[in-house]
Structure formats: C-alpha cells, structure tokens
C-alpha atoms as a PDB file:
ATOM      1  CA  UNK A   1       0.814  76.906  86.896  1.00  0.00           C
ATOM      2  CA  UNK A   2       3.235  73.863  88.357  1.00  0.00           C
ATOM      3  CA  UNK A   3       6.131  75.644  87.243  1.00  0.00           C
ATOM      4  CA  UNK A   4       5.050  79.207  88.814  1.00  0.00           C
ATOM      5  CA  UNK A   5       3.892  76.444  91.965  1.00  0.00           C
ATOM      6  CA  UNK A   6       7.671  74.636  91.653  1.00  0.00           C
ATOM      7  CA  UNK A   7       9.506  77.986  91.629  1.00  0.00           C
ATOM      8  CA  UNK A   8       8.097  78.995  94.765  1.00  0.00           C
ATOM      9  CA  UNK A   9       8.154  75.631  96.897  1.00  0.00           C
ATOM     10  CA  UNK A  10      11.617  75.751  95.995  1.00  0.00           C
ATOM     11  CA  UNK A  11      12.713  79.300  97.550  1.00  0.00           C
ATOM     12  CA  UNK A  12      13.217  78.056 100.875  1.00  0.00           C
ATOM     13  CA  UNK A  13      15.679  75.788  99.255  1.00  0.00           C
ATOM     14  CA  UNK A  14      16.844  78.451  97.196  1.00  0.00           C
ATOM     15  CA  UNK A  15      17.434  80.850 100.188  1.00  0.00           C
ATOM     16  CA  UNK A  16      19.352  78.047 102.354  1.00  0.00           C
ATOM     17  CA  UNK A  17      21.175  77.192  99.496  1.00  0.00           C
ATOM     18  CA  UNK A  18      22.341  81.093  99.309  1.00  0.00           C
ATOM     19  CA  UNK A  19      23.277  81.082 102.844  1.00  0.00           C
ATOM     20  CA  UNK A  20      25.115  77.735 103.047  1.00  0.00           C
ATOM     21  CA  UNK A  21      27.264  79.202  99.492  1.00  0.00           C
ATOM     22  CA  UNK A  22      28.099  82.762 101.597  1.00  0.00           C
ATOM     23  CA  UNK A  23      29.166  80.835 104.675  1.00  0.00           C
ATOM     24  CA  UNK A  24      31.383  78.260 102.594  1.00  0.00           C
ATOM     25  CA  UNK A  25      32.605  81.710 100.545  1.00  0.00           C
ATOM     26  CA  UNK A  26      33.615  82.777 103.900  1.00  0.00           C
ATOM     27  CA  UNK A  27      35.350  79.904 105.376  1.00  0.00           C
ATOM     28  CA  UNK A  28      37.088  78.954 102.115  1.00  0.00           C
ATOM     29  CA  UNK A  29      38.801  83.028 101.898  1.00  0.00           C
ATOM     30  CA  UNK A  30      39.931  82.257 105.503  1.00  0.00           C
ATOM     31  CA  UNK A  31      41.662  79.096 104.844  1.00  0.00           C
ATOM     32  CA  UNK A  32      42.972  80.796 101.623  1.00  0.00           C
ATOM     33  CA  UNK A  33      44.036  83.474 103.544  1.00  0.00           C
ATOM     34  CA  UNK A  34      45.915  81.127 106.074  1.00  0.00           C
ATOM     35  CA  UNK A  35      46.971  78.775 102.771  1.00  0.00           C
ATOM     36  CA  UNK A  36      48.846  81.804 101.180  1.00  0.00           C
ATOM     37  CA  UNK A  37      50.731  82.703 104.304  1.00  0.00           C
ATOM     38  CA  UNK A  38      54.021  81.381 104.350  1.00  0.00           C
ATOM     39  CA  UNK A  39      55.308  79.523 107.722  1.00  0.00           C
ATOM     40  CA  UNK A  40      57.755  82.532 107.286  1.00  0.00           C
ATOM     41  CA  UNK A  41      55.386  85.045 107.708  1.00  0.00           C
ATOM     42  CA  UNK A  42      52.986  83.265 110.157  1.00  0.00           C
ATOM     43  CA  UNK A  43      56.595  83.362 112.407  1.00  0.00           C
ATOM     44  CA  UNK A  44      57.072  87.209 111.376  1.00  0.00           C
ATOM     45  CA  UNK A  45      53.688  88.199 112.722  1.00  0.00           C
ATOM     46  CA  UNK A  46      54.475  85.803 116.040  1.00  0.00           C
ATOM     47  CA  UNK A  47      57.877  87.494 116.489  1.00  0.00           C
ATOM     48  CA  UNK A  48      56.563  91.317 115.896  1.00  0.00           C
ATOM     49  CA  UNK A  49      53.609  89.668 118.719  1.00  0.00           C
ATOM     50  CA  UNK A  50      56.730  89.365 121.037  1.00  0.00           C
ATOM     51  CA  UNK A  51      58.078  92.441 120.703  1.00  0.00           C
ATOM     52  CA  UNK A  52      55.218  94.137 122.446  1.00  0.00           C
ATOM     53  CA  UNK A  53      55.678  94.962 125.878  1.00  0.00           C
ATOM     54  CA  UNK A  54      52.350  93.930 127.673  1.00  0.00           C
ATOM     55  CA  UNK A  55      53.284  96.064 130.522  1.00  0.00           C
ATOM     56  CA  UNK A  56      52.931  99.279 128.592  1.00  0.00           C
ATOM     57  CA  UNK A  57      49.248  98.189 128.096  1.00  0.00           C
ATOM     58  CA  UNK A  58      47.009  99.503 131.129  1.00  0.00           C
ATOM     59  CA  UNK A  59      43.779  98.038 130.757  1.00  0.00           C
ATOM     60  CA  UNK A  60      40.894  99.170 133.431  1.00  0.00           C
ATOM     61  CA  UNK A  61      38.764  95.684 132.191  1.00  0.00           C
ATOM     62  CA  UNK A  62      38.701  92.802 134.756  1.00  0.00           C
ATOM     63  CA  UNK A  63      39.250  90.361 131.925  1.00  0.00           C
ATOM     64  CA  UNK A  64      40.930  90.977 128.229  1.00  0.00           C
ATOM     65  CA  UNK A  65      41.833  89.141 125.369  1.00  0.00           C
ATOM     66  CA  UNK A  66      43.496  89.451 122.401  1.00  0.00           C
ATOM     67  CA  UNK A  67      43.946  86.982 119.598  1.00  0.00           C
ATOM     68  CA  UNK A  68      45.381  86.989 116.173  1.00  0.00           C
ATOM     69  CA  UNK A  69      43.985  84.788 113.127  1.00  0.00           C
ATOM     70  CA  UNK A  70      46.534  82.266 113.556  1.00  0.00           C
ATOM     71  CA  UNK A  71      45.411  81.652 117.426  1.00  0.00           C
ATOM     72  CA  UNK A  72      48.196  83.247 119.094  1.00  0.00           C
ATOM     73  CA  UNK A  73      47.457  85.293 121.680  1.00  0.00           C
ATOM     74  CA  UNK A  74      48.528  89.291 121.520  1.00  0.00           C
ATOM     75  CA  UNK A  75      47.830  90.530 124.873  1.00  0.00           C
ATOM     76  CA  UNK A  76      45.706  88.318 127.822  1.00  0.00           C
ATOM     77  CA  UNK A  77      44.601  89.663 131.466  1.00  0.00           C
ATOM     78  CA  UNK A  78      42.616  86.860 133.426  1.00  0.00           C
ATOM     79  CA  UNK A  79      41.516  85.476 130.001  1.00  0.00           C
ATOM     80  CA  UNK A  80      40.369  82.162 131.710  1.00  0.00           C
ATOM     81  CA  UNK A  81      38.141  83.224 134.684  1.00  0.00           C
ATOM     82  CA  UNK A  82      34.281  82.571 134.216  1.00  0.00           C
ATOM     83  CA  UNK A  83      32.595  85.969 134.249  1.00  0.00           C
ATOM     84  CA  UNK A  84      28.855  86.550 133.409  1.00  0.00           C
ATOM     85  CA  UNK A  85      28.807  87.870 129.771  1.00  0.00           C
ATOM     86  CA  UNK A  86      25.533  89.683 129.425  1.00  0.00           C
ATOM     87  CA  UNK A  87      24.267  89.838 126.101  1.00  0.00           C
ATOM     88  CA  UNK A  88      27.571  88.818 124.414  1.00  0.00           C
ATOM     89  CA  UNK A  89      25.370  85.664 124.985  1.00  0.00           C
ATOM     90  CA  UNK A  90      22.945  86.402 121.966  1.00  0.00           C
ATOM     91  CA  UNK A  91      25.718  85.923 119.843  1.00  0.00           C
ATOM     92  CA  UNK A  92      25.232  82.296 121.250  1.00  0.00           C
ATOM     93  CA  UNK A  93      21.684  82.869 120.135  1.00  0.00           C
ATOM     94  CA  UNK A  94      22.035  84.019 116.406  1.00  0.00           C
ATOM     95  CA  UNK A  95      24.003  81.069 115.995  1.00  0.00           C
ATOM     96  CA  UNK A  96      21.575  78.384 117.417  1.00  0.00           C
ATOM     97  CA  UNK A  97      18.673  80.371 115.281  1.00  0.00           C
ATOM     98  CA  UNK A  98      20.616  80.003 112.641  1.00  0.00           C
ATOM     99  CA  UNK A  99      21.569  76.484 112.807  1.00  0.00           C
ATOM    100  CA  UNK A 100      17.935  75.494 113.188  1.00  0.00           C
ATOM    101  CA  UNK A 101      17.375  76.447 109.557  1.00  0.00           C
ATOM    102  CA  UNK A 102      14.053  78.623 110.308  1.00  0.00           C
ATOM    103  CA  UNK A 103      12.540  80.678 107.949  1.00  0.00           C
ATOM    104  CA  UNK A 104      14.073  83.731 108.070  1.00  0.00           C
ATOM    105  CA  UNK A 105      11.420  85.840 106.656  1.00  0.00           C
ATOM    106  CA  UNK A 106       8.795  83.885 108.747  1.00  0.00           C
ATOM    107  CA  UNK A 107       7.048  86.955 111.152  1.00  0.00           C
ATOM    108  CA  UNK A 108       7.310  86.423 115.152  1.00  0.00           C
ATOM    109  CA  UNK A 109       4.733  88.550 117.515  1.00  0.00           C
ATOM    110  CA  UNK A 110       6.142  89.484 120.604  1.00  0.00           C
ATOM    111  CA  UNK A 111       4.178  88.061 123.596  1.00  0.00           C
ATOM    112  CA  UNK A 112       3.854  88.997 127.249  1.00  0.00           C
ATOM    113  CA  UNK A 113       5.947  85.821 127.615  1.00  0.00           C
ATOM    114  CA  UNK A 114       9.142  87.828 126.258  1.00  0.00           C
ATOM    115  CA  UNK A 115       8.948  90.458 128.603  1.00  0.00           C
ATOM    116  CA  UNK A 116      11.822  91.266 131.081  1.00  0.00           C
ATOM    117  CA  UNK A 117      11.069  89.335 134.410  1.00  0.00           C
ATOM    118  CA  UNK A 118      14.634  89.555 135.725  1.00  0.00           C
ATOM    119  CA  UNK A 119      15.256  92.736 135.700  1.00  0.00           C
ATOM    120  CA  UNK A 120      12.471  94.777 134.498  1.00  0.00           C
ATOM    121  CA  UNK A 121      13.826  96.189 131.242  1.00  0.00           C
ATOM    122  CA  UNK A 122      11.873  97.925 129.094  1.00  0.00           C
ATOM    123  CA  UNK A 123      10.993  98.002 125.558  1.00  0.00           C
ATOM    124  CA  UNK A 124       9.891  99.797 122.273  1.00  0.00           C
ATOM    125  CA  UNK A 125       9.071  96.061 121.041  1.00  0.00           C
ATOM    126  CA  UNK A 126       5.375  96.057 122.922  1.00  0.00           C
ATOM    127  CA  UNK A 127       2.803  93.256 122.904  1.00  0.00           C
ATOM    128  CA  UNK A 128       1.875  92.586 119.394  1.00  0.00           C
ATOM    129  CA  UNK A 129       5.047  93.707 117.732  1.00  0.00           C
ATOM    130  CA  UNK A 130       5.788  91.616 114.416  1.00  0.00           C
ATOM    131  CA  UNK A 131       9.073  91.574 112.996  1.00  0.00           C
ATOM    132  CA  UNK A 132      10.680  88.587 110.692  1.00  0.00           C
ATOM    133  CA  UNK A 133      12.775  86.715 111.897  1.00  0.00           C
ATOM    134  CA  UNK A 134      15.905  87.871 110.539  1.00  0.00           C
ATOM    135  CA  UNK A 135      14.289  91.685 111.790  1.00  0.00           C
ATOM    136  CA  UNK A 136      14.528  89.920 115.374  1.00  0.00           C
ATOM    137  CA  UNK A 137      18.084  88.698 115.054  1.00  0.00           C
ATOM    138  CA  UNK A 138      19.290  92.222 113.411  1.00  0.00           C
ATOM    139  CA  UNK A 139      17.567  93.887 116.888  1.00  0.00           C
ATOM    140  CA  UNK A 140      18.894  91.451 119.216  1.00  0.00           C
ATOM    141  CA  UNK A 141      22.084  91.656 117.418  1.00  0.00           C
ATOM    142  CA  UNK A 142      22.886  95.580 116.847  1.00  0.00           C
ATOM    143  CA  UNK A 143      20.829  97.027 119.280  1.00  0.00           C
ATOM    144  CA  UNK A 144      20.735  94.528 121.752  1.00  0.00           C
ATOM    145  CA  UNK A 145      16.713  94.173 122.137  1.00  0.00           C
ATOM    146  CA  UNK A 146      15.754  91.894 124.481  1.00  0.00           C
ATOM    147  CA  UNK A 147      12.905  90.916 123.617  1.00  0.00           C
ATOM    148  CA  UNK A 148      13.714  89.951 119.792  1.00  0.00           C
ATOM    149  CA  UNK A 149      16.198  87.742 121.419  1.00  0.00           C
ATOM    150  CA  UNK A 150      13.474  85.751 124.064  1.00  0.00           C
ATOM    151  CA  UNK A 151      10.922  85.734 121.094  1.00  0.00           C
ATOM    152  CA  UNK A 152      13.820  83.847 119.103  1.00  0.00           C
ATOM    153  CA  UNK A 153      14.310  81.468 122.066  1.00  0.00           C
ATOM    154  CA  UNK A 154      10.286  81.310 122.597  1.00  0.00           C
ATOM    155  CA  UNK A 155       9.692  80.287 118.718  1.00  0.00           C
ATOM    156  CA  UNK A 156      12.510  77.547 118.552  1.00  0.00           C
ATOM    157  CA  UNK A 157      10.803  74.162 117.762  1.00  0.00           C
ATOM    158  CA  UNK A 158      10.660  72.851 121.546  1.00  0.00           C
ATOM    159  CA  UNK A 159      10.489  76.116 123.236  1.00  0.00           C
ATOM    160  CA  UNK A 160      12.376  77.815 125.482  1.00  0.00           C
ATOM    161  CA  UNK A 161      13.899  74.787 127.184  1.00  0.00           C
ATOM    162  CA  UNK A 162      15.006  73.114 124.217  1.00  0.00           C
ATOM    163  CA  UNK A 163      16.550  76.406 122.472  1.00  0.00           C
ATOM    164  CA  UNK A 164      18.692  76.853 125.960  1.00  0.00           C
ATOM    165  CA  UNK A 165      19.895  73.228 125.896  1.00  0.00           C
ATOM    166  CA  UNK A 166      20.751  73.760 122.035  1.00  0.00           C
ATOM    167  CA  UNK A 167      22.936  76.643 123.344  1.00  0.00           C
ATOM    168  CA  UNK A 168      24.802  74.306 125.628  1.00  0.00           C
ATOM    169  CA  UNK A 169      24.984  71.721 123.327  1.00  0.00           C
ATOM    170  CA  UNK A 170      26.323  74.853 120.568  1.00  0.00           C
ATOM    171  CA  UNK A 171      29.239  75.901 123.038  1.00  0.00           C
ATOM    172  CA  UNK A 172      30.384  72.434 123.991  1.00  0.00           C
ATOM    173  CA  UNK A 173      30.966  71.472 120.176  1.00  0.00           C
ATOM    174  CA  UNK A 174      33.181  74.444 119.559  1.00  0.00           C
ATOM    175  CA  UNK A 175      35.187  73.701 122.977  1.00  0.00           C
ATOM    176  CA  UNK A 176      34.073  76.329 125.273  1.00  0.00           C
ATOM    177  CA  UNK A 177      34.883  74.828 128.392  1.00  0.00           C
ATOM    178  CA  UNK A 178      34.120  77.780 131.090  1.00  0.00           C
ATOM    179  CA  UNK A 179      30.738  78.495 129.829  1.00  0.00           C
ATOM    180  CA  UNK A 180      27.236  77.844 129.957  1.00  0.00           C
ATOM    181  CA  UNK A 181      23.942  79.358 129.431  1.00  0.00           C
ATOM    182  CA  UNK A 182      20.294  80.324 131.387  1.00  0.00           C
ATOM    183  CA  UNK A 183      18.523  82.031 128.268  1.00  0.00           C
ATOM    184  CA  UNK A 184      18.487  83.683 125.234  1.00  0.00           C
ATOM    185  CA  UNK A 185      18.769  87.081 126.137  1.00  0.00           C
ATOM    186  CA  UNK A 186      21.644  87.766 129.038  1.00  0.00           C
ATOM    187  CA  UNK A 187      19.549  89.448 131.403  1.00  0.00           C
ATOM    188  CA  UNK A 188      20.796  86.363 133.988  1.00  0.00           C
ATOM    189  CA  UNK A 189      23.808  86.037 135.547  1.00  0.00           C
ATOM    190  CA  UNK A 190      24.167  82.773 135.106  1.00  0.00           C
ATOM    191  CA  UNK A 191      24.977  83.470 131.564  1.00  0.00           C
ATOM    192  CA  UNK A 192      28.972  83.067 131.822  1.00  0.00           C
ATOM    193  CA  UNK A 193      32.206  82.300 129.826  1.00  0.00           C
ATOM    194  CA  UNK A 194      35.229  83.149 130.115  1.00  0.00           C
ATOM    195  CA  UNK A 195      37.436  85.631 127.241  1.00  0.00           C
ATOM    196  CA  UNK A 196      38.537  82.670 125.959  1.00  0.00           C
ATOM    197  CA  UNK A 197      35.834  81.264 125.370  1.00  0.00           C
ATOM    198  CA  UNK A 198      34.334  84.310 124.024  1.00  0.00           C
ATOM    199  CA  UNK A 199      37.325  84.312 121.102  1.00  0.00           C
ATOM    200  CA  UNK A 200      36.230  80.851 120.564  1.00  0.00           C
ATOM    201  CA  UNK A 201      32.526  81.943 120.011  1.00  0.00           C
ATOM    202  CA  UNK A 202      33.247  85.094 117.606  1.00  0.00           C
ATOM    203  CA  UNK A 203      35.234  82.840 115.806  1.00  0.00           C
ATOM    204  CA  UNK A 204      32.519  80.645 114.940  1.00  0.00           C
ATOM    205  CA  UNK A 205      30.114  83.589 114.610  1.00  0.00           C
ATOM    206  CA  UNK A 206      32.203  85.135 111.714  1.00  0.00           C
ATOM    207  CA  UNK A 207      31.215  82.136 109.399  1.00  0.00           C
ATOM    208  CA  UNK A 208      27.343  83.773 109.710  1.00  0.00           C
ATOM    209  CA  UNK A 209      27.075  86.139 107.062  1.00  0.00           C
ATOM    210  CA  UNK A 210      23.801  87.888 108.771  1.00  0.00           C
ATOM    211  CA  UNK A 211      25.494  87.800 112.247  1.00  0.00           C
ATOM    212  CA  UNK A 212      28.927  89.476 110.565  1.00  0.00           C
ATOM    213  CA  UNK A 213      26.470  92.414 109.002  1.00  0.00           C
ATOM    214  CA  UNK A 214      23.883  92.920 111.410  1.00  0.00           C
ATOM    215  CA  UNK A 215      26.303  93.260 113.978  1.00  0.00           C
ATOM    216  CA  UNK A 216      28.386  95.966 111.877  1.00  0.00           C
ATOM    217  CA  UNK A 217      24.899  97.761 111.056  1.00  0.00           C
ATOM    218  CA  UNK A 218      24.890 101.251 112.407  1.00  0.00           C
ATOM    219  CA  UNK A 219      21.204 102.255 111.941  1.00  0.00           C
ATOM    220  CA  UNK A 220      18.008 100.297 111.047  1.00  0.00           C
ATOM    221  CA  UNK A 221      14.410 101.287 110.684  1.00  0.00           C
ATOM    222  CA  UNK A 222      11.442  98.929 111.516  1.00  0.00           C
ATOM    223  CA  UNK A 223       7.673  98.589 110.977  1.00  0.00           C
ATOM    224  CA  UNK A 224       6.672  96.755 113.711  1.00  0.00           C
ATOM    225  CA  UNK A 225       3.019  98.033 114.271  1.00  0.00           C
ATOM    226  CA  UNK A 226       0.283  98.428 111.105  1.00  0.00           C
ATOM    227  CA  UNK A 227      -0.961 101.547 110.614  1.00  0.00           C
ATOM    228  CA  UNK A 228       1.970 102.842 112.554  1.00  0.00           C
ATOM    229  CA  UNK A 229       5.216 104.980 111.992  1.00  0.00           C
ATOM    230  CA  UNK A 230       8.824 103.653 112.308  1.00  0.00           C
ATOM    231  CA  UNK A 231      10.879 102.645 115.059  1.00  0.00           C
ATOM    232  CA  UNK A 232      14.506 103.353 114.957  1.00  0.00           C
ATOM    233  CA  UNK A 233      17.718 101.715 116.117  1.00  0.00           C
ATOM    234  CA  UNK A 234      21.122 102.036 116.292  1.00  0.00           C
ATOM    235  CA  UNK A 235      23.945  99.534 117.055  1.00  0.00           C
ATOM    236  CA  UNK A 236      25.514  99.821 120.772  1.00  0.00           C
ATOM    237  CA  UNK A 237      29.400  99.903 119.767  1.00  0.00           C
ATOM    238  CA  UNK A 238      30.124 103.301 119.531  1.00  0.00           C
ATOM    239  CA  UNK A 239      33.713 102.506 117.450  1.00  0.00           C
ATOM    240  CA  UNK A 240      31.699 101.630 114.574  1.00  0.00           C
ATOM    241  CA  UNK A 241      31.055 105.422 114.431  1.00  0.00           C
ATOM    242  CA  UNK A 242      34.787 105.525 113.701  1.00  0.00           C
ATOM    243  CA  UNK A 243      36.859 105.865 110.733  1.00  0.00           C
ATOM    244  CA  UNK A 244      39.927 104.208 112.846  1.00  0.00           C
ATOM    245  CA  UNK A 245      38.432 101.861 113.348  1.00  0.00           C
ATOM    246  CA  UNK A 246      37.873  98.293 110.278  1.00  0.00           C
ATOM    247  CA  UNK A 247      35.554  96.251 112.365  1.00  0.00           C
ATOM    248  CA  UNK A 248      33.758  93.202 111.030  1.00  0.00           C
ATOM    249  CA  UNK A 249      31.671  91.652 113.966  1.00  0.00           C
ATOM    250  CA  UNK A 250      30.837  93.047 117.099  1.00  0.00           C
ATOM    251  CA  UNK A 251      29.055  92.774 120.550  1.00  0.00           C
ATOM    252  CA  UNK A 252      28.299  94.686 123.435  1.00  0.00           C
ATOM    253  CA  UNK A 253      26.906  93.700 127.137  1.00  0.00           C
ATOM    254  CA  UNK A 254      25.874  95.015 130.390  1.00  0.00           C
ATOM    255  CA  UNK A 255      24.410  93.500 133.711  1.00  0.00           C
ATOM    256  CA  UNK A 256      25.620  94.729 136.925  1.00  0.00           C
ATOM    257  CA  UNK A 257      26.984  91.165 138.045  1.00  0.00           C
ATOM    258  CA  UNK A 258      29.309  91.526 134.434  1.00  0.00           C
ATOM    259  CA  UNK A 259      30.175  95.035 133.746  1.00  0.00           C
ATOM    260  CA  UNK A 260      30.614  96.755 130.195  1.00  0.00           C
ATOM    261  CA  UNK A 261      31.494  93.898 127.832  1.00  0.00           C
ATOM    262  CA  UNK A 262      32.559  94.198 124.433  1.00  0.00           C
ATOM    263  CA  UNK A 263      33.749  91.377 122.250  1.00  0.00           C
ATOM    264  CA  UNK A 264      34.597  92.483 118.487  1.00  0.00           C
ATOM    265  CA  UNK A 265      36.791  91.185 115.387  1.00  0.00           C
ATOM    266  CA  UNK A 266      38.350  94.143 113.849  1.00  0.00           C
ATOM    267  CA  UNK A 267      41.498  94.496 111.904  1.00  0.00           C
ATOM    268  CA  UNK A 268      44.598  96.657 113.386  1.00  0.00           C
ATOM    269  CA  UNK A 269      47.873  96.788 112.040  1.00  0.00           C
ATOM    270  CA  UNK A 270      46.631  94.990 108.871  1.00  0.00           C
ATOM    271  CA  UNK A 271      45.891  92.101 110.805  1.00  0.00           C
ATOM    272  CA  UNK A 272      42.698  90.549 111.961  1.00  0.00           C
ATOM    273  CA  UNK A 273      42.346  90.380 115.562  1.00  0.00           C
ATOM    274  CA  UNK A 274      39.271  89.468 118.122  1.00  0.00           C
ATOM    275  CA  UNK A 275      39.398  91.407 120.888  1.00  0.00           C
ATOM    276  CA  UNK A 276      37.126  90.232 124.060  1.00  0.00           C
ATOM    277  CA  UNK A 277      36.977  92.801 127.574  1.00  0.00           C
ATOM    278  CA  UNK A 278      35.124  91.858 130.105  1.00  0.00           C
ATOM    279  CA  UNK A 279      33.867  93.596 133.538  1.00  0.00           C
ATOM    280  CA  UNK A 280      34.613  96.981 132.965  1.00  0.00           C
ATOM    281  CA  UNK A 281      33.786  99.388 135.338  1.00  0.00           C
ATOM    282  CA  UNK A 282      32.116 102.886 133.484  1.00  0.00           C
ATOM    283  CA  UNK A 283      30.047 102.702 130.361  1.00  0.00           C
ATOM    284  CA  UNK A 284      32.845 104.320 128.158  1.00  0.00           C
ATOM    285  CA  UNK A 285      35.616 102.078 128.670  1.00  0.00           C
ATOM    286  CA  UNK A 286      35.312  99.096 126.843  1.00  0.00           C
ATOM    287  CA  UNK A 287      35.937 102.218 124.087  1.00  0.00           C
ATOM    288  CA  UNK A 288      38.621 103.507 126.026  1.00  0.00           C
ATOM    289  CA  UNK A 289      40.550  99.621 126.553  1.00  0.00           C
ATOM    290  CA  UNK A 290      39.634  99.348 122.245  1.00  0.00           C
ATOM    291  CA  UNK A 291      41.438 102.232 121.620  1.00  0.00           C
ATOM    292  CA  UNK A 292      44.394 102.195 124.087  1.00  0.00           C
ATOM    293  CA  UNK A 293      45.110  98.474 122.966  1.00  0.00           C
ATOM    294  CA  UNK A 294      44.816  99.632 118.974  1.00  0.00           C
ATOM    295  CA  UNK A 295      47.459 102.577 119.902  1.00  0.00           C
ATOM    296  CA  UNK A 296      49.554 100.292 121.656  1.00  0.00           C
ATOM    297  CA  UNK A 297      49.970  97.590 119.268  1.00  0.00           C
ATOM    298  CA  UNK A 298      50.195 100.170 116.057  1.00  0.00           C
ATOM    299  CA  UNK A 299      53.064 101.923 117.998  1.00  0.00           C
ATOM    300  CA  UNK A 300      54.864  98.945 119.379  1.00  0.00           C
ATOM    301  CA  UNK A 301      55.074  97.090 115.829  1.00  0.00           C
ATOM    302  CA  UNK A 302      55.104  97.979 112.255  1.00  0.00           C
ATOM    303  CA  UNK A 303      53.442  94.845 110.369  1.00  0.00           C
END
C-alpha cells in the first residue's frame, strides 16, 4: 500500500518531469540544428535572403514580418508599430499557464465571471462547463475560445490581476519592448505588440510542446457537460487544411481595432520561418498574404 501510495504522489512529478525532458528535447534539436550549420551556409541562406526583391511582394496586411531561424529578417512592412493583436495574445497566455506549473489534468468550471463583457461574444462553453486544464488551453489555443482562455486567467493562483501582471512580467523577460497586456483572452484593445514582438513571442512558444500541437490540431471533440453529447471544434487557420503548407505553430486573431491576424512558424523553402501579419482588412487574407509570400520566396530562391 505505500508503494501503490508513493507511485501516485509522485505523478505530478512524473508528468513535469515529462514536460521539462520534451521542452529540453526541443531546445537542444534547435541548437543542434544551428550547431551543424556551417557559418558558410548560415551566409548562403542570408545571401539567397538578398536576392529577393521585396518589391515583388504585395502584401494587403498593415503590418508583416518575416523571420528566418537564424534571426534575419526575410521580408518586413511596419514590423515595429504597436498594433492591438487580438487573441495572438493567448499565446501569451499558454505560456504563463504553463510556467505556473498547474496541474494540467486538474478540471476548471466555467463561471459567469468568464463571460464576454467587452464585446458580447458568445459561447458553446456555458455556465458549468468542465474541461481540464490542458482541454482549456487546447480550446483557447486552436479554436480560439474565449472563455477557456479567462477561466485560465480566473484560476491562476492570485486571480485575474496577478495572471495579467505575470503576462507583463512574461513579455518583458523575452524583450518585447512594444507590448503589453489587459487580459487573458484579446477581446481588449489594449492588448498590443508589435510583429516584432510577435516573432519574439512564437519563438518562445515553440519550446511548449502542448502549445506547438494544440495549435497544429485540426479537430477536437469535448465532453464538457455529464450526461451530455460532444462538442466539436476545429482550429481557425485554414492553411493547416493544406498539403502546401508544413506548419508547426500557429495563431489567429480578430477585433475590429486589429484586423485579421495571423502569426505562424511554418517551414518554406526547407527553411523554418515565423511569419507574423497584422491588420488585415477581409477575413481571407491573412491566407491570401501566407500564400503570396510562400510563392514569392519559393520562386525568387532555390535553397
């Protein structure tokens, strides 16, 4: 009986342990990645950046950025204006989750507290929802729910407040200087960065394992409600219904203060890029920039 009551005080551990190894995994096949590159190659890539001629590239977002794995940057248009980034900003708030080291399986009810008092959204997550966790950062995540994303901020140790200030505190430690953030969810404008900064942030958000699937996740079925049937979902990027497409994180936003957003790390060319476009006008043309800025670098360069 203290064995069987050992081996389950220790899962917790066990499961953080697991998380910790897949993150280091991560992080340590990046650096080999950029280890195995030659300074010759690393200047081959730069050069074959060069030869691109930006002005063939006709973008209809406000604000675009393009970087490559070695920070240089392939293609920028107002990449350093502040611009509200809708709920691009719960990638902010998978990370902060995260960091806090909650349990993951632990179940959250959604309250009358995470409802939508901005803007009056609405959603399939009623009063008396329970999801885990993780369940709550896969919604918030690939189908952009709302409300998994306030109940994350609601259930932080502190509350609200102190999960917003942990956001802050998040995006000043990686060096995202044009930013800051109101809440959890995006719904508020005064949820801004700028594409830089947004590079900077899917950078960081790649070393998440559950933040790199769930945001590649094209479907998922829940069981929010006993005695109930299923809810569906299905991720908001469209391209990941694509077979041109080799994408490995992604995020979608919309507010009417910040357009159609769309930050994403995908590979192109055999090289893998984050792409950030912000404030575009029509709900199909973050898809349309994606694709037009694919074609144009896999036609200007042969890597």
């Amino acid at each position: 009986m203290k064995k069987i009551i050992f081996f389950l005080s220790a899962l917790p551990l066990l499961c953080t342990t697991a998380q910790a190894e897949d993150t280091a995994l991560y992080e340590s096949i990046q650096v080999a990645k950029l280890g195995n590159d030659s300074l010759a190659r690393r200047a081959a890539v730069t050069m074959r950046w060069r030869a691109l001629n930006p002005k063939k590239l006709k973008l209809k977002s406000a604000s675009a950025l393009v970087v490559d794995i070695y920070g240089n940057d392939v293609y920028i248009k107002d990449a350093d204006k502040t611009r509200p980034i809708a709920s691009i900003t719960k990638l902010m708030t998978a990370m902060v989750t995260l960091d806090a080291k909650l349990p993951l399986e632990q179940k959250i009810t959604i309250s009358k507290a995470d409802r939508d008092r901005i803007r009056g959204t609405g959603s399939r997550l009623k009063y008396g929802a329970r999801l885990s966790r993780k369940d709550m950062i896969t919604l918030a995540l690939m189908s952009s729910e709302n409300r998994a994303a306030a109940a994350l901020g609601r259930t932080y140790p502190g509350g609200m407040q102190a999960f917003i200030r942990a956001m802050n505190k998040k995006a000043k430690s990686l060096g995202m200087q044009n930013s800051h953030f109101a809440g959890p969810v995006g719904l508020k404008s005064g949820n801004v960065a700028s594409a830089r900064d947004l590079a900077t942030m899917v950078h960081a958000a790649l070393k998440y394992p559950l933040i790199r699937k769930a945001t590649t996740t094209r479907k998922m079925t829940v069981y929010p409600y006993k005695g109930r049937g299923p809810l569906r979902y299905g991720n908001t990027n469209r391209l990941l219904k694509s077979k041109d497409w080799e994408i490995r994180l992604s995020k979608t936003g919309y507010i009417n203060e910040a357009g159609r957003c769309l930050t994403m790390q995908a590979e192109i060319a055999r090289q893998p890029l984050v792409i950030v476009l912000l404030n575009s006008y029509g709900k199909l043309t973050p898809t349309g920039d994606s694709n037009r800025i694919r074609k144009w670098i896999e036609n200007g360069i042969s890597l």
